[in-house]
PDB file of N, CA and C in Angstrom:
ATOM      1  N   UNK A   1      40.518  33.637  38.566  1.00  0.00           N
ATOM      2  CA  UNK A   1      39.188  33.227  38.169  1.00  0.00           C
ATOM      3  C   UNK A   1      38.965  31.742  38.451  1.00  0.00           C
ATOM      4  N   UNK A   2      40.003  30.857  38.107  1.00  0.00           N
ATOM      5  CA  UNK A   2      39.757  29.979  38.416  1.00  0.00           C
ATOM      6  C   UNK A   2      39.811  29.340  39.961  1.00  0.00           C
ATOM      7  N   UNK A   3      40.290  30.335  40.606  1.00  0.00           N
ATOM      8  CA  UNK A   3      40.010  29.692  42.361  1.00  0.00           C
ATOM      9  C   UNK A   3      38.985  30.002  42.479  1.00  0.00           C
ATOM     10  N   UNK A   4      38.537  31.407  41.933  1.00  0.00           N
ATOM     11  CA  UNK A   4      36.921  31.645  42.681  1.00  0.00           C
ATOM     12  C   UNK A   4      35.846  30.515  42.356  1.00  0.00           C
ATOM     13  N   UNK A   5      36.574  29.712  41.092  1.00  0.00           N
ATOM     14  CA  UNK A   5      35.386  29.223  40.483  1.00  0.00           C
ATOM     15  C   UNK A   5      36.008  27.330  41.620  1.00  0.00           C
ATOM     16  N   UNK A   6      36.437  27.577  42.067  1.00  0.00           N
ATOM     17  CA  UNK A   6      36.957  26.387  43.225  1.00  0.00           C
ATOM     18  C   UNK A   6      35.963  26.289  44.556  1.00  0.00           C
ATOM     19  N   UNK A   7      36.378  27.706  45.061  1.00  0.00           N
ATOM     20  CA  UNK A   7      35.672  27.840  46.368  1.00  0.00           C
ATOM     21  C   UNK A   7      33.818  28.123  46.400  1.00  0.00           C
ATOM     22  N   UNK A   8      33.791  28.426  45.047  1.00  0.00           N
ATOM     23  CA  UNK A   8      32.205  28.475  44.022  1.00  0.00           C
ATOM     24  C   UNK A   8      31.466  27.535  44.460  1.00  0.00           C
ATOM     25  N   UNK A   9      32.339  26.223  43.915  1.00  0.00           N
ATOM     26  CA  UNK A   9      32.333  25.076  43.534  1.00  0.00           C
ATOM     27  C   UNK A   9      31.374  24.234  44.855  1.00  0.00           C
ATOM     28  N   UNK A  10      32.737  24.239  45.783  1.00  0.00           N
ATOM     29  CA  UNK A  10      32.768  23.465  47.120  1.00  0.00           C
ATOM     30  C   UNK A  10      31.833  24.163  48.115  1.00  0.00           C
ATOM     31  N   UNK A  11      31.360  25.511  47.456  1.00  0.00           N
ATOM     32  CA  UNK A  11      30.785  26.052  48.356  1.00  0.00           C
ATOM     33  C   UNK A  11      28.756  25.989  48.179  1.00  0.00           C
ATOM     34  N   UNK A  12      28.777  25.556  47.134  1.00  0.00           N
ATOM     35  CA  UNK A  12      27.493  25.346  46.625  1.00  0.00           C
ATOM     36  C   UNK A  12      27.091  23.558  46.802  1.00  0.00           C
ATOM     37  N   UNK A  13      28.372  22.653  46.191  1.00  0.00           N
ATOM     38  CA  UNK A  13      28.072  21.551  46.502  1.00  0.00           C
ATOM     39  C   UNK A  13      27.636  20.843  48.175  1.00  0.00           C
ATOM     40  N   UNK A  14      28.314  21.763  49.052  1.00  0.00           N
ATOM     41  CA  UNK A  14      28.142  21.989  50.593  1.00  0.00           C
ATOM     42  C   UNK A  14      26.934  22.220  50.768  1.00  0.00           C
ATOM     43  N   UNK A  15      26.626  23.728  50.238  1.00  0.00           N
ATOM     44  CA  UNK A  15      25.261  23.581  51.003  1.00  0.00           C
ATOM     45  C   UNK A  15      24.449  22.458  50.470  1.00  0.00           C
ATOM     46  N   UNK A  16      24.114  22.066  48.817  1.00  0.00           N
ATOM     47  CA  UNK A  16      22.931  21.422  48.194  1.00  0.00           C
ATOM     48  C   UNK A  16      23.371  19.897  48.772  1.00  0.00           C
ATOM     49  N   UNK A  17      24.529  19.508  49.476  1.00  0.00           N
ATOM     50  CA  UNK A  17      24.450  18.076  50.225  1.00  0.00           C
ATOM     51  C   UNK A  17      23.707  18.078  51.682  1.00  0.00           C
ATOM     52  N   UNK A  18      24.036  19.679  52.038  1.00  0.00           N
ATOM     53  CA  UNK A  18      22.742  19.645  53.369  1.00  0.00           C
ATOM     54  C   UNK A  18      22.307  19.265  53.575  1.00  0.00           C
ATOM     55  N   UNK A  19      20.946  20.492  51.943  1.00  0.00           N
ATOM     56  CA  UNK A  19      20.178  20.164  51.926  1.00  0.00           C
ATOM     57  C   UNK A  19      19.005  18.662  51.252  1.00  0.00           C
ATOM     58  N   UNK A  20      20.048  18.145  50.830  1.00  0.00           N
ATOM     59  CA  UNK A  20      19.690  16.823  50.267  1.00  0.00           C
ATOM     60  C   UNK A  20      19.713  15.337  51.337  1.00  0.00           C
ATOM     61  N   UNK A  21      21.018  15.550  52.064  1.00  0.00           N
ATOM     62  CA  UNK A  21      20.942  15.160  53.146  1.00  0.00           C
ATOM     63  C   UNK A  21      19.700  15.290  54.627  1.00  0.00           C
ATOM     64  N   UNK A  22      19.422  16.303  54.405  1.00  0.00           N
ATOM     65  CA  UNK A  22      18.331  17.106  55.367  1.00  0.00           C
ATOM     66  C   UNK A  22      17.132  16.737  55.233  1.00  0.00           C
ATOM     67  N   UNK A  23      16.905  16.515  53.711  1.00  0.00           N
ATOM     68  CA  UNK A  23      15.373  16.083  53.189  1.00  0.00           C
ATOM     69  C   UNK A  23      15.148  15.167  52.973  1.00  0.00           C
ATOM     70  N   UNK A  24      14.050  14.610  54.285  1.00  0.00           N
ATOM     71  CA  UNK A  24      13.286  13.597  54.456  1.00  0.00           C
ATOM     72  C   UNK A  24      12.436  12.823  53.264  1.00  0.00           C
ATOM     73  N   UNK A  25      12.067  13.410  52.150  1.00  0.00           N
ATOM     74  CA  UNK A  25      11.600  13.061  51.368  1.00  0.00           C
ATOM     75  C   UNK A  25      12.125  12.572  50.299  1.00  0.00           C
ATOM     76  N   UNK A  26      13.632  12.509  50.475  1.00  0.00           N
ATOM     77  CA  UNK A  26      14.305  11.772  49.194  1.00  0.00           C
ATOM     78  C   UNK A  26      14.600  10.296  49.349  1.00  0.00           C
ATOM     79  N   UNK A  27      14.664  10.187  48.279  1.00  0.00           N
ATOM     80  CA  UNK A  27      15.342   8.141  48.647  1.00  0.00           C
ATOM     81  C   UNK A  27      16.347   8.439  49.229  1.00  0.00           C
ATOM     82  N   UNK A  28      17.362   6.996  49.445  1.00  0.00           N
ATOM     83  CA  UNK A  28      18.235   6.749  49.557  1.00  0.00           C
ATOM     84  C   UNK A  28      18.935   6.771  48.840  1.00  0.00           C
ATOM     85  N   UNK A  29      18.543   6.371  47.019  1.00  0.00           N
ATOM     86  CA  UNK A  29      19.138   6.443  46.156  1.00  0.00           C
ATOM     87  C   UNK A  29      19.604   7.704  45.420  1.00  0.00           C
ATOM     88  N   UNK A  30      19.171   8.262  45.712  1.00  0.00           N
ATOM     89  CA  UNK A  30      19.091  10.399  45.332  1.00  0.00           C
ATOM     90  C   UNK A  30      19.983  10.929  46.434  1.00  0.00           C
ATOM     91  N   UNK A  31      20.364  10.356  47.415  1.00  0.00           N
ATOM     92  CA  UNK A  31      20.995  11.023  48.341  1.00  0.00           C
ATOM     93  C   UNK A  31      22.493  10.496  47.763  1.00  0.00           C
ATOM     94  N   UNK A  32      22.422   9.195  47.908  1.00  0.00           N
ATOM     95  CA  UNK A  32      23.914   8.411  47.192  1.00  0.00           C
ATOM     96  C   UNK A  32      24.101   9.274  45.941  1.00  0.00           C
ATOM     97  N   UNK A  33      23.543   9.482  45.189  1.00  0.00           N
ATOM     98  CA  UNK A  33      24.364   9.662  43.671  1.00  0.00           C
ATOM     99  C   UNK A  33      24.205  11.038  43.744  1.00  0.00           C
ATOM    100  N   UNK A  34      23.316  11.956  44.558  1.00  0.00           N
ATOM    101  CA  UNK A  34      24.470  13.489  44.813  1.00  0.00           C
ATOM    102  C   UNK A  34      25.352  13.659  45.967  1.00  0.00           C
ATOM    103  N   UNK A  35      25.643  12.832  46.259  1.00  0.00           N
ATOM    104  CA  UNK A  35      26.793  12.634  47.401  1.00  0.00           C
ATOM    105  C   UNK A  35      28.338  12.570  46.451  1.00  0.00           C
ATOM    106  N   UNK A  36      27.705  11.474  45.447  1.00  0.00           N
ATOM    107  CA  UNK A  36      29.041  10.820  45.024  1.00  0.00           C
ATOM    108  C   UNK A  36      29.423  12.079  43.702  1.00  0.00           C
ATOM    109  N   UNK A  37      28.010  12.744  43.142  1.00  0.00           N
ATOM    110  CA  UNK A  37      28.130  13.778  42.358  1.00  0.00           C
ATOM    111  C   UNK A  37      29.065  15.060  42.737  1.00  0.00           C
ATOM    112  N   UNK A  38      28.848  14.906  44.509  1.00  0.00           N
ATOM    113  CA  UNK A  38      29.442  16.547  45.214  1.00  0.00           C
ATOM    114  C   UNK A  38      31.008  15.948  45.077  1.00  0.00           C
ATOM    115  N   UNK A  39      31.244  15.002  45.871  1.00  0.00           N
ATOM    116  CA  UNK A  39      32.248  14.717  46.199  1.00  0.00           C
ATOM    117  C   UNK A  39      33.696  14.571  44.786  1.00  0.00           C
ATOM    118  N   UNK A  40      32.858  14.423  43.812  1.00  0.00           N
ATOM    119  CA  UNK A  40      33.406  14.105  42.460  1.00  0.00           C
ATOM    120  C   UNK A  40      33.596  15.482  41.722  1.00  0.00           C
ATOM    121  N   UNK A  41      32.645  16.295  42.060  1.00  0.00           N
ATOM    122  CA  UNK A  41      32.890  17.818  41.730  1.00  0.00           C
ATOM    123  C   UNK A  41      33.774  18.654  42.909  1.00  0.00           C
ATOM    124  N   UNK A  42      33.632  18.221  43.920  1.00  0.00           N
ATOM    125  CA  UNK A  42      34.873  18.959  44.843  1.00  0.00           C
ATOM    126  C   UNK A  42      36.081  18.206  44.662  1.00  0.00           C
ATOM    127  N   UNK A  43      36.306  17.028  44.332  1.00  0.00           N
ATOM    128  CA  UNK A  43      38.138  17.140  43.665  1.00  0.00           C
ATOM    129  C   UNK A  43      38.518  17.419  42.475  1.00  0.00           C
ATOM    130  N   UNK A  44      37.257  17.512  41.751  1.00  0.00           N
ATOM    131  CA  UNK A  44      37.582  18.732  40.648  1.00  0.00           C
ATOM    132  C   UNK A  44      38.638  20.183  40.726  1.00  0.00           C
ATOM    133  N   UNK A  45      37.577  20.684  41.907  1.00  0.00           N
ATOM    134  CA  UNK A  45      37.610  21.931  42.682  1.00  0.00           C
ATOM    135  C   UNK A  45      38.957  21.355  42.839  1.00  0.00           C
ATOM    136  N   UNK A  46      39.207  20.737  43.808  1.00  0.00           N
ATOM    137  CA  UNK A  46      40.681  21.385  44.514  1.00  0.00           C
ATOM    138  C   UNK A  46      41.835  20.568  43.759  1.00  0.00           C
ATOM    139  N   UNK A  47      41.427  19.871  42.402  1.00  0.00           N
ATOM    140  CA  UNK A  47      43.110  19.690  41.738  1.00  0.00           C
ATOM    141  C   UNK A  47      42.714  21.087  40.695  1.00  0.00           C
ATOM    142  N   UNK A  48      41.899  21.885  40.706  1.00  0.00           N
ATOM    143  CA  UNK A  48      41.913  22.747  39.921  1.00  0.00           C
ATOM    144  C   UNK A  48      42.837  24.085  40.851  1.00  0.00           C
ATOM    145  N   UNK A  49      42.471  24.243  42.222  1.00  0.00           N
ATOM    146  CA  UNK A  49      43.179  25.385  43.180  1.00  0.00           C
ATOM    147  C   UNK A  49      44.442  24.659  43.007  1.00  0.00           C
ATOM    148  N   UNK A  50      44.891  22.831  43.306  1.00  0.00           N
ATOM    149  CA  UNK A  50      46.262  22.915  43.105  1.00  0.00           C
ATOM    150  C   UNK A  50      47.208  23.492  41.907  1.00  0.00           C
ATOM    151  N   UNK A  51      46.543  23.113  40.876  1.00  0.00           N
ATOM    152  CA  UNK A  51      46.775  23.354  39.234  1.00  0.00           C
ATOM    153  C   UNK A  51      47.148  24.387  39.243  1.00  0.00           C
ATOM    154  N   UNK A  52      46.341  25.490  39.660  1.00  0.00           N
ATOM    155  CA  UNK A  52      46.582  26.910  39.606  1.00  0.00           C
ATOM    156  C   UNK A  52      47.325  27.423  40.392  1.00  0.00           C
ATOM    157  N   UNK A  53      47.328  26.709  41.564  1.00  0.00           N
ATOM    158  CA  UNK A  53      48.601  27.441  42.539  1.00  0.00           C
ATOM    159  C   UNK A  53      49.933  27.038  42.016  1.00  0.00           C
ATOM    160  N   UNK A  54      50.314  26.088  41.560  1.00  0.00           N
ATOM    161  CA  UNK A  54      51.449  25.134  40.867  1.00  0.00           C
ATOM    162  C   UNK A  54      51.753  26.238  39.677  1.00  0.00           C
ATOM    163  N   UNK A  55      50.813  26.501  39.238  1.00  0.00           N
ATOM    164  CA  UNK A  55      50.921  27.503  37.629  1.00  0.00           C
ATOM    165  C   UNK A  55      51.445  28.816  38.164  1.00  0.00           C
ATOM    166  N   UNK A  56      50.727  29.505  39.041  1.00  0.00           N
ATOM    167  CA  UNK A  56      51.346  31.021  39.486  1.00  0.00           C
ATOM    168  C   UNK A  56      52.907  30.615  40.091  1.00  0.00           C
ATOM    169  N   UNK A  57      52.698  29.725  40.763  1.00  0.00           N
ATOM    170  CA  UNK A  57      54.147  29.511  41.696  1.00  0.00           C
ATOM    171  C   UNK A  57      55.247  29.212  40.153  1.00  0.00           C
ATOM    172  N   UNK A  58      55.230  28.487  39.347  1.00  0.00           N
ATOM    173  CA  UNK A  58      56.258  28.957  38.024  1.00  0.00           C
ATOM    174  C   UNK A  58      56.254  30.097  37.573  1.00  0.00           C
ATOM    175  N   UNK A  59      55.198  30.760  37.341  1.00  0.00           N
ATOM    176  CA  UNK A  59      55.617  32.136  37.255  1.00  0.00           C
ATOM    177  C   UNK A  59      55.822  33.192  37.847  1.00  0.00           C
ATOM    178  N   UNK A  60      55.762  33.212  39.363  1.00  0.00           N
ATOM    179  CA  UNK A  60      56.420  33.616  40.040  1.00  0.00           C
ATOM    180  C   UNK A  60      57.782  34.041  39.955  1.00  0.00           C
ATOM    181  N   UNK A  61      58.171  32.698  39.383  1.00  0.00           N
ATOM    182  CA  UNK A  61      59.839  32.154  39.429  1.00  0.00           C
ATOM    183  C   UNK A  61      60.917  32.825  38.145  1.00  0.00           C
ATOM    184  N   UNK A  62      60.054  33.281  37.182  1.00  0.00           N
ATOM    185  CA  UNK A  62      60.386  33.121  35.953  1.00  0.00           C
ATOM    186  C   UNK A  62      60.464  34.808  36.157  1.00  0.00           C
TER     187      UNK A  62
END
């Protein structure tokens, strides 16, 4: 559950930087602070896929 909610993640923040990127009608300043918003929520995302891969791989073991 929690990878899906990874690739969720990175996969929504992707497109809505597109489209934020894409649209002519935003500041500059709206583009910066969901840039820095995506980017801050996708290493969320992936110390959360590491976390979890780290977690199965001990119990794997066990």
């Amino acid at each position: 559950m929690l990878r899906a909610f990874a690739v969720w993640t990175v996969w929504v923040w992707g497109t809505r930087i597109g489209n934020v990127i894409g649209d002519e009608s935003r500041s500059t300043a709206f583009k910066v602070i969901h840039v820095v918003l995506a980017v801050v929520s996708v290493a969320f995302a992936v110390a959360t896929w590491v976390i979890t891969r780290r977690v199965r791989a001990r119990t794997a073991l066990r």
